[in-house]
Protein backbone atom coordinates (compact mmCIF):
# COMPACT_ATOMS: atom_id res chain seq x y z
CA UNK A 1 16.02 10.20 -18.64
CA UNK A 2 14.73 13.83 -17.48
CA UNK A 3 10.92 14.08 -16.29
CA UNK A 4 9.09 16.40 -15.60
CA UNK A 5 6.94 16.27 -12.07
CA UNK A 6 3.58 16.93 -12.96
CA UNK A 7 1.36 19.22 -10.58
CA UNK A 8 5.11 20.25 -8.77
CA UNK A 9 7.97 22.45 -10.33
CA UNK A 10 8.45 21.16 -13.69
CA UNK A 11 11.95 20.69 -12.19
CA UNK A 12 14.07 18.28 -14.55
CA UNK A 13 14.62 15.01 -12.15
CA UNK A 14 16.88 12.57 -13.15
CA UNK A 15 15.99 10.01 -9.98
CA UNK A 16 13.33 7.29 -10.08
CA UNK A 17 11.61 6.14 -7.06
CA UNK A 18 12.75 2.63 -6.85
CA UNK A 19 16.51 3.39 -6.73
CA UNK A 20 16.16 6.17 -4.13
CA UNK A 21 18.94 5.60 -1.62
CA UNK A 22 17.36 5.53 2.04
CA UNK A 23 19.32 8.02 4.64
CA UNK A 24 21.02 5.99 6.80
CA UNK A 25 18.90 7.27 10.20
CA UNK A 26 15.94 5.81 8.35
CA UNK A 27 17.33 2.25 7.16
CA UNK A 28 15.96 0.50 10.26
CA UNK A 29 12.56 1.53 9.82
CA UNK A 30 12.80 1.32 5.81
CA UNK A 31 13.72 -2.74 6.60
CA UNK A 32 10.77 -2.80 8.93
CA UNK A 33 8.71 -1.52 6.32
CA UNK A 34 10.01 -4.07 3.43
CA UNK A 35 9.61 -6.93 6.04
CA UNK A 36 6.27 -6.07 6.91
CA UNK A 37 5.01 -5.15 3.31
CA UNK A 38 6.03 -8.28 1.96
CA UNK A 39 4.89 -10.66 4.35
CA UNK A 40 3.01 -14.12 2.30
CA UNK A 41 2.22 -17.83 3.47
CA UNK A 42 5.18 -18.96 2.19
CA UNK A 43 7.68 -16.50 4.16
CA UNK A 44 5.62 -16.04 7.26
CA UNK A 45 7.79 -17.64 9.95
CA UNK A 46 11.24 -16.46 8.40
CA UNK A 47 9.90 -12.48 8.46
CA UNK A 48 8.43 -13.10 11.58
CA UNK A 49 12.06 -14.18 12.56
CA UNK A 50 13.51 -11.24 10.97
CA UNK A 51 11.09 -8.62 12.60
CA UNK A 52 11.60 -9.86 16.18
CA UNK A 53 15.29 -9.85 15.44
CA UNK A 54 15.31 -6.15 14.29
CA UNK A 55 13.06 -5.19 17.42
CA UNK A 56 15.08 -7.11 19.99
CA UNK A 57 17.85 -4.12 18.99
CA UNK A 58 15.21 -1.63 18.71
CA UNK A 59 12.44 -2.20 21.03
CA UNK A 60 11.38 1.80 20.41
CA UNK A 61 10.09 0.24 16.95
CA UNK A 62 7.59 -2.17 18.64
CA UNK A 63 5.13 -0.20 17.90
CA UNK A 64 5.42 1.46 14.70
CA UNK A 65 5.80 -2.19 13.60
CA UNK A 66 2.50 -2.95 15.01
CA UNK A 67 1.22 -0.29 13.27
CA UNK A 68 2.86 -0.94 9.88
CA UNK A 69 1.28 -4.66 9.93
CA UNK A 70 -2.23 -3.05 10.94
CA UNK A 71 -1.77 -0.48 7.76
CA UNK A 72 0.04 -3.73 5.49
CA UNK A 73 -3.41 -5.91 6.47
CA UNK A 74 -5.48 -3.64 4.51
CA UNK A 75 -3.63 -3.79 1.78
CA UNK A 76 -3.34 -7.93 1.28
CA UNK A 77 -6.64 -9.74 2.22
CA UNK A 78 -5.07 -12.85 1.07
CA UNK A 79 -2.49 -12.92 3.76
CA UNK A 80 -4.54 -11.23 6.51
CA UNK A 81 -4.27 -14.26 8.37
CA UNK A 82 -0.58 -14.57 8.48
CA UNK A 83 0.04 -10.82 8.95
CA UNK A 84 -2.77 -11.59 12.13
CA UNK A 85 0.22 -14.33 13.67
CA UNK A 86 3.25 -12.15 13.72
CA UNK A 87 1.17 -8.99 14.78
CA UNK A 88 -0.10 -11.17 17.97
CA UNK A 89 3.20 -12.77 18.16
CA UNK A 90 5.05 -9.84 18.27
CA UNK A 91 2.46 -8.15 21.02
CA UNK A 92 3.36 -11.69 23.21
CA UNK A 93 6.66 -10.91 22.70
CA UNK A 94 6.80 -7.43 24.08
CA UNK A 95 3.82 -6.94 26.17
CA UNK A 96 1.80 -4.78 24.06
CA UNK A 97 -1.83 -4.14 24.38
CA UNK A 98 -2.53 -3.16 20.61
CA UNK A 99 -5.06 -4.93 18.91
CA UNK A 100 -5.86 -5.51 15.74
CA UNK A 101 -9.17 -5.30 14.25
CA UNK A 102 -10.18 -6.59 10.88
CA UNK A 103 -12.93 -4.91 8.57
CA UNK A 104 -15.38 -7.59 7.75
CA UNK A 105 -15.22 -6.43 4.18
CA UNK A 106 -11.58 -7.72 3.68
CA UNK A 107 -12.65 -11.31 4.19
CA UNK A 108 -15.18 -12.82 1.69
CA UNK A 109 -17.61 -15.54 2.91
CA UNK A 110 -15.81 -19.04 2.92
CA UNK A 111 -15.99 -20.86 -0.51
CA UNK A 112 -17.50 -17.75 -2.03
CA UNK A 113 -17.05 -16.61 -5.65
CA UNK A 114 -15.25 -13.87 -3.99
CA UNK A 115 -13.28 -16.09 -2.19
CA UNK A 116 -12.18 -18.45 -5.21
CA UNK A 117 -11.06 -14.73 -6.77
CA UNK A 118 -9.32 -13.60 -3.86
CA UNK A 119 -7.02 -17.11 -4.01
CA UNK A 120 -6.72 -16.99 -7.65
CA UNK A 121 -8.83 -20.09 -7.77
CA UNK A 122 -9.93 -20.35 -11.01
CA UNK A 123 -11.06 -24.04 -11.14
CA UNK A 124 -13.65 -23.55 -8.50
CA UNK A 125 -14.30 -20.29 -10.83
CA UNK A 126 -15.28 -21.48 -13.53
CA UNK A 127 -17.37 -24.37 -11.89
CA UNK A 128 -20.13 -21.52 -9.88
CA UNK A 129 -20.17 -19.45 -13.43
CA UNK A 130 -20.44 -22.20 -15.31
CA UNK A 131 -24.56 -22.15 -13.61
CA UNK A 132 -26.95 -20.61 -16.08
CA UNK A 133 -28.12 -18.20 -13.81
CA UNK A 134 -24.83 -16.63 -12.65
CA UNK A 135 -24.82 -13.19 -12.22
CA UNK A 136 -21.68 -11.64 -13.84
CA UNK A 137 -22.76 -8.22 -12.65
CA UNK A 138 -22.87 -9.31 -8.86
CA UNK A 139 -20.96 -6.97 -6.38
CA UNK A 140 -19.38 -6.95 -3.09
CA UNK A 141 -19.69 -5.38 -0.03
CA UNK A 142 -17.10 -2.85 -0.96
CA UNK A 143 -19.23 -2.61 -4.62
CA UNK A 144 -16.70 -3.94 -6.73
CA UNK A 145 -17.66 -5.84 -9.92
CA UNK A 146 -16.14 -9.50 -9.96
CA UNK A 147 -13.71 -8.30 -12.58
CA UNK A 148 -12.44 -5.19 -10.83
CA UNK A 149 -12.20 -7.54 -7.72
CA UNK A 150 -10.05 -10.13 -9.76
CA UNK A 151 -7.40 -6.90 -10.76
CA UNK A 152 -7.12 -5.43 -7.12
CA UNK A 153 -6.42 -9.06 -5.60
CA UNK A 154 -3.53 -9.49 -8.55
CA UNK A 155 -5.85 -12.46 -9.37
CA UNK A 156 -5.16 -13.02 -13.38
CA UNK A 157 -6.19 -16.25 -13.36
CA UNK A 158 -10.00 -15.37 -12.94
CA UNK A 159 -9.68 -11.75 -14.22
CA UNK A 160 -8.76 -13.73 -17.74
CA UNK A 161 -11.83 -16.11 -17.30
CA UNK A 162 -13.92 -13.44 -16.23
CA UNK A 163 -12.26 -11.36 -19.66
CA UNK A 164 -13.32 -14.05 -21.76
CA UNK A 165 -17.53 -13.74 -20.21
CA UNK A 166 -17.10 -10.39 -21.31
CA UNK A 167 -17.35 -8.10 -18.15
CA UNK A 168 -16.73 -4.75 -18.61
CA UNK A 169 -13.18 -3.27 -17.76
CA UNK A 170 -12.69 0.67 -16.89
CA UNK A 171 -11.39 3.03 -14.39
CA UNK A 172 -11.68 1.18 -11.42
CA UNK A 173 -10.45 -1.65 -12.83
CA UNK A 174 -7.49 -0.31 -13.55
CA UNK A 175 -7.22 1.42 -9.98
CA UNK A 176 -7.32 -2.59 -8.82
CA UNK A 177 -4.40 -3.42 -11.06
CA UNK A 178 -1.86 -0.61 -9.60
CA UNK A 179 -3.48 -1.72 -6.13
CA UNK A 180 -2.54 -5.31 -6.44
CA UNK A 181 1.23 -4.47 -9.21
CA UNK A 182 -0.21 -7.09 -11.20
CA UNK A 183 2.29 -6.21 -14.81
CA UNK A 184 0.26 -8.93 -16.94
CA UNK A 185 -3.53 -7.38 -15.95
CA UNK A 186 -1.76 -3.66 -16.09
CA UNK A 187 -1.04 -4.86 -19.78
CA UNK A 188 -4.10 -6.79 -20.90
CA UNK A 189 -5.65 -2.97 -19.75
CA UNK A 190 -3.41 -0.97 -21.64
CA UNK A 191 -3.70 -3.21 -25.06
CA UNK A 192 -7.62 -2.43 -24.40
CA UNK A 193 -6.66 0.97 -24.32
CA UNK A 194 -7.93 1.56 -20.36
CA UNK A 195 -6.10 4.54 -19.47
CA UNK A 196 -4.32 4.69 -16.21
CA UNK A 197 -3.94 9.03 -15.27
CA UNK A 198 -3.71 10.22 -12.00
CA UNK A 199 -3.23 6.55 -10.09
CA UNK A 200 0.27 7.45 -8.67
CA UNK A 201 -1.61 8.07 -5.00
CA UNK A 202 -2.57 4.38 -5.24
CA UNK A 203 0.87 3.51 -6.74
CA UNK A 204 2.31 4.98 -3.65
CA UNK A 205 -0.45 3.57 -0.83
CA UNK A 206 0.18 0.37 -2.12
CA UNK A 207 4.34 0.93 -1.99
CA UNK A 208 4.28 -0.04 -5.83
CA UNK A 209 7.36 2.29 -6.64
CA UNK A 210 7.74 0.80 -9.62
CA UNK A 211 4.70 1.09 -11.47
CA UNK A 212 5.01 4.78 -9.68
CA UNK A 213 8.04 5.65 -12.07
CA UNK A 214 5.79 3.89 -15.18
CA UNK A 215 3.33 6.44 -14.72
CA UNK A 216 6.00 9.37 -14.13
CA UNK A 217 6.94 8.01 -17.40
CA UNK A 218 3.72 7.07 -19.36
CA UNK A 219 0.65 9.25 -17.96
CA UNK A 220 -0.14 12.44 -15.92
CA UNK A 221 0.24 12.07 -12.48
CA UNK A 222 -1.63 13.86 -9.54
CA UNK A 223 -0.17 16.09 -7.47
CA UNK A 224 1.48 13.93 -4.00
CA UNK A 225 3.01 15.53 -0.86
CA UNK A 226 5.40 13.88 1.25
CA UNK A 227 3.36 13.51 3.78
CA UNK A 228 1.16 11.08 1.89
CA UNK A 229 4.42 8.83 1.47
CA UNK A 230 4.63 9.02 5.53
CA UNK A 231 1.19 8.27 5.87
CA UNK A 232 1.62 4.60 3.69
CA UNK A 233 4.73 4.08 4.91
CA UNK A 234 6.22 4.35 1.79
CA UNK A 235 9.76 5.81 2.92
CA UNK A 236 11.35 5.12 -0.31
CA UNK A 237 8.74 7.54 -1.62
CA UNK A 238 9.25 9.98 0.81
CA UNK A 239 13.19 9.79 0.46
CA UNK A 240 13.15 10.54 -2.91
CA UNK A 241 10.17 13.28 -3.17
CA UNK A 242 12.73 15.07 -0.33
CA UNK A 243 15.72 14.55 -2.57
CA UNK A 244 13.61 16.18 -5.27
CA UNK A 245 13.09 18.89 -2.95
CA UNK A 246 9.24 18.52 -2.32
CA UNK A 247 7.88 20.46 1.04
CA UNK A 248 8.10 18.98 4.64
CA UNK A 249 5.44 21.62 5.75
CA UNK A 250 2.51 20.50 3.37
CA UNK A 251 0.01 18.23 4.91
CA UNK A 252 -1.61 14.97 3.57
CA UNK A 253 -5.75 15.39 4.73
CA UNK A 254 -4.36 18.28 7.11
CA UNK A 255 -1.92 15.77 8.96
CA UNK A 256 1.61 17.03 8.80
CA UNK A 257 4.19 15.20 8.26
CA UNK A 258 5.56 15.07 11.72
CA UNK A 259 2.26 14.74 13.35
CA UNK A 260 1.65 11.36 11.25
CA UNK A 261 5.46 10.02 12.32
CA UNK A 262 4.10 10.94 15.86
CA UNK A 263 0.71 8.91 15.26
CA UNK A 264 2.39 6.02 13.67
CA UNK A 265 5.48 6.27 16.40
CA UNK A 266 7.84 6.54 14.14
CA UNK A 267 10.81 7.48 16.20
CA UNK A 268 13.21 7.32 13.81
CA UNK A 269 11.87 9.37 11.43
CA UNK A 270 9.86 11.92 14.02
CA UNK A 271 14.30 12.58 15.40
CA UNK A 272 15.16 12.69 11.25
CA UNK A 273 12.62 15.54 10.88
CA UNK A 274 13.08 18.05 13.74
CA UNK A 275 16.33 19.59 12.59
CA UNK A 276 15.21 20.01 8.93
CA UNK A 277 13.07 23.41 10.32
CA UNK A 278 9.09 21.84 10.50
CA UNK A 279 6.47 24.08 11.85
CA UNK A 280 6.42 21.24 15.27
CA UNK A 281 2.76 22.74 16.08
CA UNK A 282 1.93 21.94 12.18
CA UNK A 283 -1.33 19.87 12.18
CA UNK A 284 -3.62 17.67 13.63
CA UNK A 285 -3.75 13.73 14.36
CA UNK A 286 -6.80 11.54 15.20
CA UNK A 287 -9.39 13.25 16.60
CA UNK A 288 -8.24 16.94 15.48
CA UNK A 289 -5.72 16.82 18.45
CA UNK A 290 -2.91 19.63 17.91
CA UNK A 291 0.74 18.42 18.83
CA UNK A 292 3.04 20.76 19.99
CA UNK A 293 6.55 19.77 21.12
């Protein structure tokens, strides 16, 4: 099916995002990236496993690994801990100094309501709002509702429960759905008719490609450069917004592409851009520094 990229070229694409081919300079890091990004309790030892074989061939990668599990910890509270063993594993492994430092905001307090959400628990759930004087409009530290909360953790479980006390449902509840690729709460959302426009960004930070070509399909989409892809690690997205022709000079937050691959030490893909004609003194890194190669 043709689409049309909103906020680009209007230029027919036949592509989606999720069968993008990866170039084949750019398969080691893309596996680094899957590893890493999919990390849980139950596969933490066998990706660990994985990862240190991958490195012990490409030691260059230690530390855009690093920084890939730093970047994936942010996204998945619930395994923080187990992204937190193979990051300090890893770092044993190869002598590196990185640390990694943990916003208090991603953990909630221990047995919390926010806690019980962030596990899915919905039996110790329903016990704390089953007290008279819960407060169903509480927030967080990050002031997100309980419900919103429940959709960004992927938590349907409690998000139903918390349905059925009637909290309210809108726009950043449905930015917590993309964030967490929860189908069933993306659904329940729609069928309430919560719209979801211009979430492909968080589609894309959250390497959800597939609910990235649902909204291609199904609602306007924001305008994306492929320098945001670089900057969540998202190389499937950046493989196919360059197949679809998209700009290697525009910057993401005036970071160019090249000076984020330099940030993150991505070797692979800082060697895979240099021939293709990038402006190398094109934009700043941390701190407004100005590379130039």
């Amino acid at each position: 099916m043709k689409r049309l990229f909103i906020g680009h070229t209007a230029k027919p694409v036949e592509s989606t995002i999720t069968f993008t081919a990866i170039p084949n300079e750019l398969k080691c890091v893309y596996d680094i990236e899957d590893i890493v990004y999919a990390i849980n309790n139950q596969n933490q030892q066998d990706s660990e496993l994985k990862l240190l074989e991958l490195l012990n061939n490409r030691t260059d990668l230690v530390n855009y690994t690093l920084n890939c599990i730093i970047n994936a910890a942010t996204k998945a509270p619930k395994y923080i801990f187990d992204l937190i063993s193979i990051f300090e594993n890893i770092c044993k492994a190869y002598n590196s100094k990185k640390k990694l430092e943990i916003d208090p905001l991603l953990i909630p307090e221990n047995d919390s309501v926010w806690e019980n959400i962030l596990y899915d628990d919905v039996d110790k759930l329903q016990v704390k709002i089953a007290i008279p004087e819960f407060d169903f409009n509480q927030r967080n530290r990050a002031d997100q509702t309980l419900i919103d909360y429940s959709a960004s953790c992927g938590s349907i479980q409690c998000f139903k429960i918390l349905l059925l006390h009637n909290c309210r449902v809108g726009r950043r509840t449905a930015e917590g759905a993309i964030h967490s690729g929860n189908y069933e709460i993306i659904r329940i959302l729609e069928q309430k008719s919560i719209k979801f426009d211009n979430c492909l960004g968080i589609a894309l930070e959250n390497r959800r490609n597939d609910i990235a070509d649902w909204l291609y399909e199904n609602y306007p989409v924001e305008r994306v450069t492929i320098s945001e892809c670089i900057q969540y690690n998202n190389l499937q997205a950046f493989s196919f917004y360059l197949k679809n022709d998209y700009s290697l000079i525009e910057t993401y937050n005036s970071y160019s592409c090249l000076g984020i691959s330099v940030e993150t030490e991505n070797i692979d893909l800082i060697k895979f851009i240099l021939p293709k004609g990038v402006e190398i003194n094109l934009g700043k890194i941390s701190g407004g520094i100005q590379y130039y190669f």
